[in-house]
PDB file of N, CA and C in Angstrom:
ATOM      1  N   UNK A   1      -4.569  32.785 -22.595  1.00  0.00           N
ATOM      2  CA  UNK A   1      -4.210  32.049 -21.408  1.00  0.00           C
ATOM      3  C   UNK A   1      -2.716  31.769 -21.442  1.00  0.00           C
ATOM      4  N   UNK A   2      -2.291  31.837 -20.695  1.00  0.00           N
ATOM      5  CA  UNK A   2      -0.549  31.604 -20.189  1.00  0.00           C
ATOM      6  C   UNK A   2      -0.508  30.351 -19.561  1.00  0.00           C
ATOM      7  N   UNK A   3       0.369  29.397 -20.310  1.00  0.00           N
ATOM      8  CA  UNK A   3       0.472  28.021 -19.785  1.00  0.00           C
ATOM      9  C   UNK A   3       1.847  28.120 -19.192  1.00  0.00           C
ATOM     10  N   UNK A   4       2.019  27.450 -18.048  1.00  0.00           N
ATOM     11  CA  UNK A   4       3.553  27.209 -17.567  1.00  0.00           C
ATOM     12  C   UNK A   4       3.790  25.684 -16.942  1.00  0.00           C
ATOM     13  N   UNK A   5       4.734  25.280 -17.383  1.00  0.00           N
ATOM     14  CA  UNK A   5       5.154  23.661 -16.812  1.00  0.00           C
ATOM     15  C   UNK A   5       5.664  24.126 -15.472  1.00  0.00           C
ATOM     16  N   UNK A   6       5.642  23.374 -14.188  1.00  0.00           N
ATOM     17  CA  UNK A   6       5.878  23.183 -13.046  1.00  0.00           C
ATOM     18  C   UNK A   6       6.319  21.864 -13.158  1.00  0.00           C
ATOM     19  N   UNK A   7       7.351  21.798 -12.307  1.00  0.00           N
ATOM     20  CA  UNK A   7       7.529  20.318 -11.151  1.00  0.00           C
ATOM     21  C   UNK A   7       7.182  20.545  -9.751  1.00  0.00           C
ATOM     22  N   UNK A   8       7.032  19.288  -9.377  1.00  0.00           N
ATOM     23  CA  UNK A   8       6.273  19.037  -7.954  1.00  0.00           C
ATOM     24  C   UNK A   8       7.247  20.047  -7.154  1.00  0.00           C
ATOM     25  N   UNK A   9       6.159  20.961  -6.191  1.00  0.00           N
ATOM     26  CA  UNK A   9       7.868  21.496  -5.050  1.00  0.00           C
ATOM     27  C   UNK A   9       7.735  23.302  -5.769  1.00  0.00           C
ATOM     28  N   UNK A  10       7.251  23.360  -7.395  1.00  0.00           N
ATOM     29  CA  UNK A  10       7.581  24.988  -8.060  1.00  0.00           C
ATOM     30  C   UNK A  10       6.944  25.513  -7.871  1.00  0.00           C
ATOM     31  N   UNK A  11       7.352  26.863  -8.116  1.00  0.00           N
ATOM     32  CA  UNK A  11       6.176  27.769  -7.478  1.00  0.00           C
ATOM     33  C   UNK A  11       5.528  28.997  -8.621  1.00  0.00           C
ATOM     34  N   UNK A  12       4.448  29.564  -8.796  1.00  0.00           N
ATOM     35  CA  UNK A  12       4.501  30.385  -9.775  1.00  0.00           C
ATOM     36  C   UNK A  12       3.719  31.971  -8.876  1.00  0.00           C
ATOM     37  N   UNK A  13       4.157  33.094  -9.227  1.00  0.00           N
ATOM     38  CA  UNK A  13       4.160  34.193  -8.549  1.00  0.00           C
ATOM     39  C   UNK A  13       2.776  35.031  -9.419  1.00  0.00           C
ATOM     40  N   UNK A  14       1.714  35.279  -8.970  1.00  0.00           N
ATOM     41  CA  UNK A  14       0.592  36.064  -9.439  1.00  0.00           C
ATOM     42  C   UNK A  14       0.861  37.694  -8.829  1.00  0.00           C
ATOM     43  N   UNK A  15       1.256  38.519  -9.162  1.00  0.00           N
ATOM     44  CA  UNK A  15       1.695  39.661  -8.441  1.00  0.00           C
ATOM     45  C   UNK A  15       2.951  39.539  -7.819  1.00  0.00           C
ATOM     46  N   UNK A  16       2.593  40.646  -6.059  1.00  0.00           N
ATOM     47  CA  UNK A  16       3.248  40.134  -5.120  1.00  0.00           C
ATOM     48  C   UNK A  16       2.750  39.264  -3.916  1.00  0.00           C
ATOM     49  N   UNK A  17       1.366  39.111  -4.269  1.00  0.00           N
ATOM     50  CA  UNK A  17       0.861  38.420  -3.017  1.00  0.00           C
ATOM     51  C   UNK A  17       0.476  37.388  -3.182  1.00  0.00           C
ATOM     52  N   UNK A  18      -0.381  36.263  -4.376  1.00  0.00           N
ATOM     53  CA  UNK A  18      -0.580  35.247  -4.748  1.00  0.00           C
ATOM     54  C   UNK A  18       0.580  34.609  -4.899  1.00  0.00           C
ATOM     55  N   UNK A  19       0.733  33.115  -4.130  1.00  0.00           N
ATOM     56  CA  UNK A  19       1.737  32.191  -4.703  1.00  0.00           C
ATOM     57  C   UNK A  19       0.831  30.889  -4.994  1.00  0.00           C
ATOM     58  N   UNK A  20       1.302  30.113  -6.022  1.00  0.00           N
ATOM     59  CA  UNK A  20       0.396  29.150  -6.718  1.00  0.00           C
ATOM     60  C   UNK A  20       1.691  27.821  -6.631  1.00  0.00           C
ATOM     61  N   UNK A  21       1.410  26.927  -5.501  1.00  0.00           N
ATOM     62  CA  UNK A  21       2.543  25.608  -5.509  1.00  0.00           C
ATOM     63  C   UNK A  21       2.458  24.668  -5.951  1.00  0.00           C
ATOM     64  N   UNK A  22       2.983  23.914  -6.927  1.00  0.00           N
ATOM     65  CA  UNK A  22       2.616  22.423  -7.219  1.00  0.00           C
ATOM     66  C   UNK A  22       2.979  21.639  -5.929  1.00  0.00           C
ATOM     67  N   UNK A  23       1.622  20.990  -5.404  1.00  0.00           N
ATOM     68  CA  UNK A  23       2.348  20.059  -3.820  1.00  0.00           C
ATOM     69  C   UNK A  23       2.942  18.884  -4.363  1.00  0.00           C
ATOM     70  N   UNK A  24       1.939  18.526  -5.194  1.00  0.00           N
ATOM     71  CA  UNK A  24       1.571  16.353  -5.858  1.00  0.00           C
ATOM     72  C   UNK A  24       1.425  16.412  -7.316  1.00  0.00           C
ATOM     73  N   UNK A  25       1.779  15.476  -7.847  1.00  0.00           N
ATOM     74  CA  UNK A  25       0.980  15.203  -8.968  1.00  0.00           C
ATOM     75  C   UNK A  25       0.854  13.462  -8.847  1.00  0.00           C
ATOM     76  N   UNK A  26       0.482  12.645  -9.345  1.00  0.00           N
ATOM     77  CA  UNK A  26      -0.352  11.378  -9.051  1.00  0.00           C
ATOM     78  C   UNK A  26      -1.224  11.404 -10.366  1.00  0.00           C
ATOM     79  N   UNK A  27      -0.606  10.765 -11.397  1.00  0.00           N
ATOM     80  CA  UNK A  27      -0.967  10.412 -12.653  1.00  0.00           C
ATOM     81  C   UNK A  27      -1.917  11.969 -13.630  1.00  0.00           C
ATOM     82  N   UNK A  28      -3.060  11.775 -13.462  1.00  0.00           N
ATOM     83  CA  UNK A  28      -3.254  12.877 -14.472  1.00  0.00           C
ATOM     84  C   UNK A  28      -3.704  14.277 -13.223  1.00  0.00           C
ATOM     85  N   UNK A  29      -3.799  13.849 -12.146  1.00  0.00           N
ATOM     86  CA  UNK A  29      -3.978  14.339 -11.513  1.00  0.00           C
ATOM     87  C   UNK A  29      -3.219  15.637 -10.615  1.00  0.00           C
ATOM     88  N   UNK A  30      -2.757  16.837 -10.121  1.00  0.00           N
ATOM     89  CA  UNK A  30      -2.443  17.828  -9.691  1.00  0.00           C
ATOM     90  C   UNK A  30      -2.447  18.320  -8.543  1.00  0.00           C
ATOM     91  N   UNK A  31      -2.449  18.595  -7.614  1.00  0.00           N
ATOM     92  CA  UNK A  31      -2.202  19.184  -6.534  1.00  0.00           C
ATOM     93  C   UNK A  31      -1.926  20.199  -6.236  1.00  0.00           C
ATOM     94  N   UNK A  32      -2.791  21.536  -5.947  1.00  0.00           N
ATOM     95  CA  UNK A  32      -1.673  22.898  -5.371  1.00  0.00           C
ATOM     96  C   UNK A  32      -1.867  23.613  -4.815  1.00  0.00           C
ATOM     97  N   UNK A  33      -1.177  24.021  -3.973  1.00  0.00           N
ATOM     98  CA  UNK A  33      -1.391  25.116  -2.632  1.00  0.00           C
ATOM     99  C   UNK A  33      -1.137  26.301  -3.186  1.00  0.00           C
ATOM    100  N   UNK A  34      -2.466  27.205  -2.804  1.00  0.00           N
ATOM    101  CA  UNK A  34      -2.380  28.741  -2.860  1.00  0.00           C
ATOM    102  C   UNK A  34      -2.508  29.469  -1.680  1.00  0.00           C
ATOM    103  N   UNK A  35      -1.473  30.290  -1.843  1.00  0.00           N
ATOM    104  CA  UNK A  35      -0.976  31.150  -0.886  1.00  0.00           C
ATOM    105  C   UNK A  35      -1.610  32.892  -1.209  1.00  0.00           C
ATOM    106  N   UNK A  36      -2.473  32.763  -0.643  1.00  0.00           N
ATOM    107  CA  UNK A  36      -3.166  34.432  -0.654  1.00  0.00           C
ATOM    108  C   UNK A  36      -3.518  35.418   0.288  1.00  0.00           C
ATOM    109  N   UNK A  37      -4.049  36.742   0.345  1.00  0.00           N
ATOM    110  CA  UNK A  37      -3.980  37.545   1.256  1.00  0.00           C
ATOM    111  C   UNK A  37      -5.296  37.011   1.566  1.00  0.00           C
ATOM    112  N   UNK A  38      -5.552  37.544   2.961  1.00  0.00           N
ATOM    113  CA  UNK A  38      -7.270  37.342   3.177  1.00  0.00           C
ATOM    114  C   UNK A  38      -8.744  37.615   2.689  1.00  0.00           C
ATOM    115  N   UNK A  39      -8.039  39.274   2.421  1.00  0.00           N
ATOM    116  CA  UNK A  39      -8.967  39.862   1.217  1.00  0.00           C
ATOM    117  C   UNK A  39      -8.857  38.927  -0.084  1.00  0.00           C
ATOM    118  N   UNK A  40      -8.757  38.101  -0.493  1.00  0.00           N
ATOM    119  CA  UNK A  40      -8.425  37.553  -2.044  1.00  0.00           C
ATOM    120  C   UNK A  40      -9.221  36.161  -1.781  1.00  0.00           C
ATOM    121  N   UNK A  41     -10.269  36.347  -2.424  1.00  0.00           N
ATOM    122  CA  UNK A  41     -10.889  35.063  -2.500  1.00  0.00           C
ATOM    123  C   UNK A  41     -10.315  33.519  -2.836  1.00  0.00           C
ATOM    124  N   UNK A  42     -10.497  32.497  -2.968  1.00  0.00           N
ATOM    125  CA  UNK A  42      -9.725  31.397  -3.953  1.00  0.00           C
ATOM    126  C   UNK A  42     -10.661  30.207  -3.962  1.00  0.00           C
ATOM    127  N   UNK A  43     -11.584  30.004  -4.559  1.00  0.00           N
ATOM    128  CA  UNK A  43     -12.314  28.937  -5.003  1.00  0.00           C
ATOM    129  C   UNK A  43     -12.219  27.673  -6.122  1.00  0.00           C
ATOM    130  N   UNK A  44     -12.469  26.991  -6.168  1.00  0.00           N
ATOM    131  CA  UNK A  44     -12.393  25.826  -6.969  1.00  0.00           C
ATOM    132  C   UNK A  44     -13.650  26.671  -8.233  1.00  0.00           C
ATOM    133  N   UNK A  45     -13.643  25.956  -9.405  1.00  0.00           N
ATOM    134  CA  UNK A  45     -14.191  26.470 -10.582  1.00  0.00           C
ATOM    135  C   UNK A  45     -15.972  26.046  -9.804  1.00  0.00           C
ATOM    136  N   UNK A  46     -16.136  24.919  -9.646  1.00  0.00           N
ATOM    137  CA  UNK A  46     -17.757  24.906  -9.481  1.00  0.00           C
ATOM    138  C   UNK A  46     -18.199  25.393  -8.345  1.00  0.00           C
ATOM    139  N   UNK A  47     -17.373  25.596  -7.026  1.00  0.00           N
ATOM    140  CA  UNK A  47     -18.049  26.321  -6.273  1.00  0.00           C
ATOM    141  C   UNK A  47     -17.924  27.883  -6.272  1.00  0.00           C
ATOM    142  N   UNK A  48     -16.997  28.627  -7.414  1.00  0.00           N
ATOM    143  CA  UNK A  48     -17.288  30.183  -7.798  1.00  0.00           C
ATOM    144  C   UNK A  48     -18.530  29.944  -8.841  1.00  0.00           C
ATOM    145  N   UNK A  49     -18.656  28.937  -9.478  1.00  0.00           N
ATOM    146  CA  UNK A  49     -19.974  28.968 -10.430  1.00  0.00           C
ATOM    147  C   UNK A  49     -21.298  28.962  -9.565  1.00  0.00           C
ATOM    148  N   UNK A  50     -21.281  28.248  -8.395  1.00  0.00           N
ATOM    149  CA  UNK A  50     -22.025  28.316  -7.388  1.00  0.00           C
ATOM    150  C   UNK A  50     -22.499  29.459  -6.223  1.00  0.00           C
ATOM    151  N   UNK A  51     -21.549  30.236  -6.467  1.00  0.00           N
ATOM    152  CA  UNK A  51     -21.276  31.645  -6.020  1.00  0.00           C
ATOM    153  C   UNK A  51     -22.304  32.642  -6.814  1.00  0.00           C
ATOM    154  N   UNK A  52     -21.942  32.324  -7.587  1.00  0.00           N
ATOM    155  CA  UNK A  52     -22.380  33.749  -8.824  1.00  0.00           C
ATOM    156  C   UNK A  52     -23.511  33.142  -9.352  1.00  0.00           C
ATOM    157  N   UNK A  53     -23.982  32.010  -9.422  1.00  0.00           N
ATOM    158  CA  UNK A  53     -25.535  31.568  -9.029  1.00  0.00           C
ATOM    159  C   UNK A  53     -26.493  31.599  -8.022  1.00  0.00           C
ATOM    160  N   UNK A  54     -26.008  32.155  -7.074  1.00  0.00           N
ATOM    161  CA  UNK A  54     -26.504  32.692  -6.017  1.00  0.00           C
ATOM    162  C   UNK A  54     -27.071  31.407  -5.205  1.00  0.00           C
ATOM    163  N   UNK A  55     -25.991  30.070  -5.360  1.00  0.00           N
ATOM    164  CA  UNK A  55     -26.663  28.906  -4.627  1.00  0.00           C
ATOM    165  C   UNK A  55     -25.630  29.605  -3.336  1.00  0.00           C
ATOM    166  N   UNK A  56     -26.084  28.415  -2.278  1.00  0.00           N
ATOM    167  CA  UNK A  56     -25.205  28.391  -0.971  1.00  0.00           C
ATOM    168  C   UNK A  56     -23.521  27.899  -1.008  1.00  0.00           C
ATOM    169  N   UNK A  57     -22.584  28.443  -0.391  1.00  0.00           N
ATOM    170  CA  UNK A  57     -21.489  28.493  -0.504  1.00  0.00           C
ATOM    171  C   UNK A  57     -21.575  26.509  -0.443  1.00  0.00           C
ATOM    172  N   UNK A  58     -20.564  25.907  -0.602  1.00  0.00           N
ATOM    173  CA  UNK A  58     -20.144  24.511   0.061  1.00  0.00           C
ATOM    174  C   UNK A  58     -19.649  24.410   0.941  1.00  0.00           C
ATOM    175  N   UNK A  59     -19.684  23.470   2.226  1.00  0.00           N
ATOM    176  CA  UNK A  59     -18.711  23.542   3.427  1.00  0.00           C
ATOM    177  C   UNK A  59     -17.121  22.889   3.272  1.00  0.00           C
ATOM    178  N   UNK A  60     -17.465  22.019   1.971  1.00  0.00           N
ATOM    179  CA  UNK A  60     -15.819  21.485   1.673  1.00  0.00           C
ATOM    180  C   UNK A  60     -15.279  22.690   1.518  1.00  0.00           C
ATOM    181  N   UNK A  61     -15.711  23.674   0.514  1.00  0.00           N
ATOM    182  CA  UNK A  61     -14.723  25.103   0.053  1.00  0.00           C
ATOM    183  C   UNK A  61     -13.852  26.424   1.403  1.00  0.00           C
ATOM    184  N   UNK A  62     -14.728  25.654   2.442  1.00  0.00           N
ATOM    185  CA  UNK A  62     -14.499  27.076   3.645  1.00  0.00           C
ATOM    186  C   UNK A  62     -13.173  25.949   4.402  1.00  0.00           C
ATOM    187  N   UNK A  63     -12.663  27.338   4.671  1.00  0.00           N
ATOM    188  CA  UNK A  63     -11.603  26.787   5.276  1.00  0.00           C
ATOM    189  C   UNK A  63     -12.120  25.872   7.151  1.00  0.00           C
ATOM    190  N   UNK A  64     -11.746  24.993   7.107  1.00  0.00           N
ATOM    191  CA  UNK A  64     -12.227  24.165   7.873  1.00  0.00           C
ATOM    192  C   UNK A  64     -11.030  24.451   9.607  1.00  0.00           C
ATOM    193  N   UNK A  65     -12.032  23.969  10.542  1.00  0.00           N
ATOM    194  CA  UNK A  65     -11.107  24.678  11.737  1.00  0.00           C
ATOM    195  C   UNK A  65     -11.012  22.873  12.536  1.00  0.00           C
ATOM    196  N   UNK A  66      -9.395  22.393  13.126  1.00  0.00           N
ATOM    197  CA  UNK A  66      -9.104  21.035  13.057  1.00  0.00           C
ATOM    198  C   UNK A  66     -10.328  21.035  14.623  1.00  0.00           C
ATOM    199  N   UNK A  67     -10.465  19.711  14.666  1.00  0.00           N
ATOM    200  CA  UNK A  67     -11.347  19.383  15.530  1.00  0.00           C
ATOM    201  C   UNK A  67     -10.527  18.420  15.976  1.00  0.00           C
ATOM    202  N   UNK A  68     -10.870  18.373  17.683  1.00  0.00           N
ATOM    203  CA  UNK A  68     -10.687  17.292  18.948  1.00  0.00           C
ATOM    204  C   UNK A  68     -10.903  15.677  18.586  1.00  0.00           C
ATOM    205  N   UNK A  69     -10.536  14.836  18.365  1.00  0.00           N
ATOM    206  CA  UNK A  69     -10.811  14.069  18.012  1.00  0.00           C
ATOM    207  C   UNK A  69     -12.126  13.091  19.070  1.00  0.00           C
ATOM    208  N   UNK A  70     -12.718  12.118  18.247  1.00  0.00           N
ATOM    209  CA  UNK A  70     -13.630  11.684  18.675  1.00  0.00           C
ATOM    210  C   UNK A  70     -13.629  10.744  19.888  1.00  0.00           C
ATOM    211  N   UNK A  71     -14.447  10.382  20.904  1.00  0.00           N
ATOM    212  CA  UNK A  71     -13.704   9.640  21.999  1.00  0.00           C
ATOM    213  C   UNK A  71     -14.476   8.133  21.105  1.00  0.00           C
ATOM    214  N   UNK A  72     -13.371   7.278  21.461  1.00  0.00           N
ATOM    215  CA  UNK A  72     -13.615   5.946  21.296  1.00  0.00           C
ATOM    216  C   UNK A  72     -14.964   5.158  21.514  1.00  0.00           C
ATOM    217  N   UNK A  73     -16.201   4.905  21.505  1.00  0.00           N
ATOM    218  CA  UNK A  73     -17.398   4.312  21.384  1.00  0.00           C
ATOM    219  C   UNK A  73     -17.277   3.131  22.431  1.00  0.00           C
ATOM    220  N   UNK A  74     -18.223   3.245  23.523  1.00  0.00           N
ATOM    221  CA  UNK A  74     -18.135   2.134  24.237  1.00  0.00           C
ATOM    222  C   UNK A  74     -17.882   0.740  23.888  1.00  0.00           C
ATOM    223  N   UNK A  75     -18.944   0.125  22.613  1.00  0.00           N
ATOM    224  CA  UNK A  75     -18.440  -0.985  22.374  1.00  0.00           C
ATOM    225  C   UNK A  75     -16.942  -0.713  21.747  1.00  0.00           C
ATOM    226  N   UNK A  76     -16.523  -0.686  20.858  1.00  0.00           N
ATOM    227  CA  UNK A  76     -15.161  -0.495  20.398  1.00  0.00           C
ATOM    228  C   UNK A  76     -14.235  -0.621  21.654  1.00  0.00           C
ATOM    229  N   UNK A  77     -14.489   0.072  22.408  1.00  0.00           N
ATOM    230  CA  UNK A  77     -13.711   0.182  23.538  1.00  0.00           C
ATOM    231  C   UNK A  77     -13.450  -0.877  24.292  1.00  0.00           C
ATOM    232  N   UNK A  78     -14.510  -1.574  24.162  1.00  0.00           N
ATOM    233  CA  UNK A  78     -14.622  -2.965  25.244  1.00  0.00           C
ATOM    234  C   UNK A  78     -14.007  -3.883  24.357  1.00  0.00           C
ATOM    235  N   UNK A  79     -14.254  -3.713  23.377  1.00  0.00           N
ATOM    236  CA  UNK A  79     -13.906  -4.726  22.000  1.00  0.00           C
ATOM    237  C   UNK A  79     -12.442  -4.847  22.106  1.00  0.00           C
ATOM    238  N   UNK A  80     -11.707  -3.939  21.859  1.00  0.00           N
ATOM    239  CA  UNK A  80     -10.242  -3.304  21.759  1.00  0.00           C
ATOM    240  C   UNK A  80      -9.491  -4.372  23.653  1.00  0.00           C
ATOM    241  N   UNK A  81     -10.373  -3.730  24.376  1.00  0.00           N
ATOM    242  CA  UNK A  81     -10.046  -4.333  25.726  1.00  0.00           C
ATOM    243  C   UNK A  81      -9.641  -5.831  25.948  1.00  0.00           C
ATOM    244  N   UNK A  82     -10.965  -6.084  25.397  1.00  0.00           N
ATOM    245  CA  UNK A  82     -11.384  -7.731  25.428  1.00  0.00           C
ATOM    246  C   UNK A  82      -9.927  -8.827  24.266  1.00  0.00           C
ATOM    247  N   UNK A  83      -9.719  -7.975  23.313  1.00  0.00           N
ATOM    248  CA  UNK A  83      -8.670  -7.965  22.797  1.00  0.00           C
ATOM    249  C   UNK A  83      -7.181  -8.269  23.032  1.00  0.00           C
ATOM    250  N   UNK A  84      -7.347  -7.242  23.985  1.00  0.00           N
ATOM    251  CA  UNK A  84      -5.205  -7.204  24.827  1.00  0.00           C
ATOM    252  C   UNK A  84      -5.333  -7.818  25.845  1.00  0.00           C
ATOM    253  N   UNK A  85      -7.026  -8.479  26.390  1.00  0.00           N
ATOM    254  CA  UNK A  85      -6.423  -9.666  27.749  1.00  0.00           C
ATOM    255  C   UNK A  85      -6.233 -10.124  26.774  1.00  0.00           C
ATOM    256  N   UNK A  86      -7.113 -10.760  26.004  1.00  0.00           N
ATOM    257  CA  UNK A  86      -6.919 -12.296  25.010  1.00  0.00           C
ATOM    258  C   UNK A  86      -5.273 -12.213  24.791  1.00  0.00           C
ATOM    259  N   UNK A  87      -4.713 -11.302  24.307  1.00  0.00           N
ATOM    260  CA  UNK A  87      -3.527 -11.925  23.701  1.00  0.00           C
ATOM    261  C   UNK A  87      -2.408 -11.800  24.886  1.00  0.00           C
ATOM    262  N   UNK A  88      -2.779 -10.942  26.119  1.00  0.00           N
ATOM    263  CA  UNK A  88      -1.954 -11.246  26.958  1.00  0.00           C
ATOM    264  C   UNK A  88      -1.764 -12.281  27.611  1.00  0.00           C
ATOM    265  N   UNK A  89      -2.629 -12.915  27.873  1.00  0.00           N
ATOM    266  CA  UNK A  89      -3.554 -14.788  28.202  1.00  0.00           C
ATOM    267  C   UNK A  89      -2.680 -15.513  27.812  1.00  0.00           C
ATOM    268  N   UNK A  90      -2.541 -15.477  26.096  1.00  0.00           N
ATOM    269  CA  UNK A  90      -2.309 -16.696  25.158  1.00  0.00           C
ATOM    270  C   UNK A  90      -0.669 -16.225  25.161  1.00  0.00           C
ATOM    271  N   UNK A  91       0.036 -15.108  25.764  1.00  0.00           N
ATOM    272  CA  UNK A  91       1.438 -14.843  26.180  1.00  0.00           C
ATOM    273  C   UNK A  91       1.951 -15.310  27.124  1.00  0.00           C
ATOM    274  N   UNK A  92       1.044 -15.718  27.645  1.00  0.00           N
ATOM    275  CA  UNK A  92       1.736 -16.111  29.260  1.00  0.00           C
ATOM    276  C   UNK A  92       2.207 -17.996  29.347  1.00  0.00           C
ATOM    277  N   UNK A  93       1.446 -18.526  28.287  1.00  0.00           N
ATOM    278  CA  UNK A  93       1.944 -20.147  28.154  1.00  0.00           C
ATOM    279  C   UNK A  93       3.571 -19.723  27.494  1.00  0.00           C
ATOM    280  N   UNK A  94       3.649 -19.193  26.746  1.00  0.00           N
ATOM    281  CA  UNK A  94       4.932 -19.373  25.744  1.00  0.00           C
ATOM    282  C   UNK A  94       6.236 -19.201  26.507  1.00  0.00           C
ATOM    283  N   UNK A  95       6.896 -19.905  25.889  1.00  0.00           N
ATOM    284  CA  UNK A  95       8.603 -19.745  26.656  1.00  0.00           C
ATOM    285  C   UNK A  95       9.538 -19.021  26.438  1.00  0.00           C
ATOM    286  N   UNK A  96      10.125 -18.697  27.366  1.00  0.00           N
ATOM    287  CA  UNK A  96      10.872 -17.682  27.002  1.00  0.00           C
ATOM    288  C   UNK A  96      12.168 -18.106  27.227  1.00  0.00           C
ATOM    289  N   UNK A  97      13.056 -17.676  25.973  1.00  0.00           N
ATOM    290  CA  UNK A  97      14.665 -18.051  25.504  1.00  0.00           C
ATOM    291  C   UNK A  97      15.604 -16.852  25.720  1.00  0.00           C
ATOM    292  N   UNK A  98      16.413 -17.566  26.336  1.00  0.00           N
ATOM    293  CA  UNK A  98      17.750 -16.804  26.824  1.00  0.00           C
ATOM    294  C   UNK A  98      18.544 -17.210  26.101  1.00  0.00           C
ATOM    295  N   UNK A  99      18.991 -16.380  25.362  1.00  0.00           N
ATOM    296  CA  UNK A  99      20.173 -17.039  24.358  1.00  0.00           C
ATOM    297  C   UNK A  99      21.394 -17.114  25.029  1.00  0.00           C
ATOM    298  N   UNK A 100      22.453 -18.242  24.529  1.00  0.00           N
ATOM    299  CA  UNK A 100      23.764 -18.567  25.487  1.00  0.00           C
ATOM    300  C   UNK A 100      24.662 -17.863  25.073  1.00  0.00           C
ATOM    301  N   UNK A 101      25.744 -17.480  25.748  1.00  0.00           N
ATOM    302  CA  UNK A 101      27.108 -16.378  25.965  1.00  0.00           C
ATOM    303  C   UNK A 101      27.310 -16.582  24.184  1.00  0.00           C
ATOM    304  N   UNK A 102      27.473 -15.240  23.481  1.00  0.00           N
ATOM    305  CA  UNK A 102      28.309 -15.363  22.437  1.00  0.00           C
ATOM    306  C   UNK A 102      29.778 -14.869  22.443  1.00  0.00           C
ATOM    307  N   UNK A 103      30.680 -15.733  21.627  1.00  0.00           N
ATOM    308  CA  UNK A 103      32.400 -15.729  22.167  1.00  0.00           C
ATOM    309  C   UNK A 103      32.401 -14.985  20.690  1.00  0.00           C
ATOM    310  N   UNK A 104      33.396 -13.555  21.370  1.00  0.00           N
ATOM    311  CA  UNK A 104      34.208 -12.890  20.281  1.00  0.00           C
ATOM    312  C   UNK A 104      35.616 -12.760  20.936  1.00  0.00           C
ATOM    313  N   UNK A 105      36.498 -13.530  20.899  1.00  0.00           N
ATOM    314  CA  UNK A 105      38.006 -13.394  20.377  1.00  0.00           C
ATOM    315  C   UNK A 105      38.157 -13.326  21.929  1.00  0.00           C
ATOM    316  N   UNK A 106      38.254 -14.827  22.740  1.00  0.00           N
ATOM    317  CA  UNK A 106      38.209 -14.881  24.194  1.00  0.00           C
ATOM    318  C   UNK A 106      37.381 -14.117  24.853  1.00  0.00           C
ATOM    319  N   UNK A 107      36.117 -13.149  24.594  1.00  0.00           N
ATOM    320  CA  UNK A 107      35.604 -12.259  25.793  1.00  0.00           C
ATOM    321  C   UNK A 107      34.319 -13.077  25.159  1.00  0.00           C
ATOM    322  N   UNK A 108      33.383 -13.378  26.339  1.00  0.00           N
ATOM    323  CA  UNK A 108      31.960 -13.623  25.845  1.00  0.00           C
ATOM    324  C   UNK A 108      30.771 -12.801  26.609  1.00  0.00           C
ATOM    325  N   UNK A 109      29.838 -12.971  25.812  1.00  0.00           N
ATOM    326  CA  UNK A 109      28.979 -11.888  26.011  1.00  0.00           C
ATOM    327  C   UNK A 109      28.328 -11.257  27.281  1.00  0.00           C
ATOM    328  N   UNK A 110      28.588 -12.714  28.177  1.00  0.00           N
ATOM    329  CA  UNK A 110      28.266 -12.447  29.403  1.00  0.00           C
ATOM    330  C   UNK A 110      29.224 -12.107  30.727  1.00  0.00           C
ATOM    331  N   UNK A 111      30.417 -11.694  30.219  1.00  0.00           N
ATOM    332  CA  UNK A 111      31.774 -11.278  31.004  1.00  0.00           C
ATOM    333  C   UNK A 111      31.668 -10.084  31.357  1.00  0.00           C
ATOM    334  N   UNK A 112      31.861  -9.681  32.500  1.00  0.00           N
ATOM    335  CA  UNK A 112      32.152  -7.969  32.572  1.00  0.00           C
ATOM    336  C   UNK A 112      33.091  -7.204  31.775  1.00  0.00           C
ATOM    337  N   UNK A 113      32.632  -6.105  31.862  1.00  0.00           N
ATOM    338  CA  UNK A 113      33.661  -5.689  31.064  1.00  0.00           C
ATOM    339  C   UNK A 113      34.784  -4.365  32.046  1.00  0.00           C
ATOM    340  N   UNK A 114      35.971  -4.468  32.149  1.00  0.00           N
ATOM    341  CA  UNK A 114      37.058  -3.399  33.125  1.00  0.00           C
ATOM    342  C   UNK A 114      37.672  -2.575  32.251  1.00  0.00           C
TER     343      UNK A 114
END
């Protein structure tokens, strides 16, 4: 086996078509993006053991396609609603401050300016 040190960001070259990236590391932990042709399989160790046991692939292992996000749930929705009157409500007592002219070197803040 061939060991090689990486820093986060390096890259290590398998041929010409495999690239192997360190993304993260986070204590003992690793991170890394592989870059392969289509033909070239790339599995995690237990789901190729899972492979060649002739169980069913995993759906974490397949490359996943991004999805639409979910629409908001009626209650939530009302919840969220019921929410921004309330605090628009409890906005409308409070006072509101105009701060007075600030003076820099005879011109103050509220002077035109020519």
């Amino acid at each position: 086996m061939l060991v090689l040190s990486r820093y986060r960001d390096e890259s290590i070259y398998i041929g010409d078509d495999v690239v192997i990236t360190v993304v993260d590391i986070r204590g003992d932990r690793v991170r890394i993006g592989v870059q392969a042709p289509p033909d070239v399989s790339v599995h995690r160790q237990e789901v190729y053991d899972a492979i060649k046991n002739g169980q069913p692939r995993e759906s974490s292992s397949e490359v996943r396609k991004p999805t639409a996000p979910r629409p908001i749930s009626a209650p939530l929705s009302q919840e969220l609603s019921k929410r921004k009157t309330k605090l628009a409500d409890e906005a409308k007592g409070l006072p509101v401050s105009i701060d007075a002219p600030v003076e820099f070197g005879g011109l103050t803040s509220d002077s035109a300016v020519m």
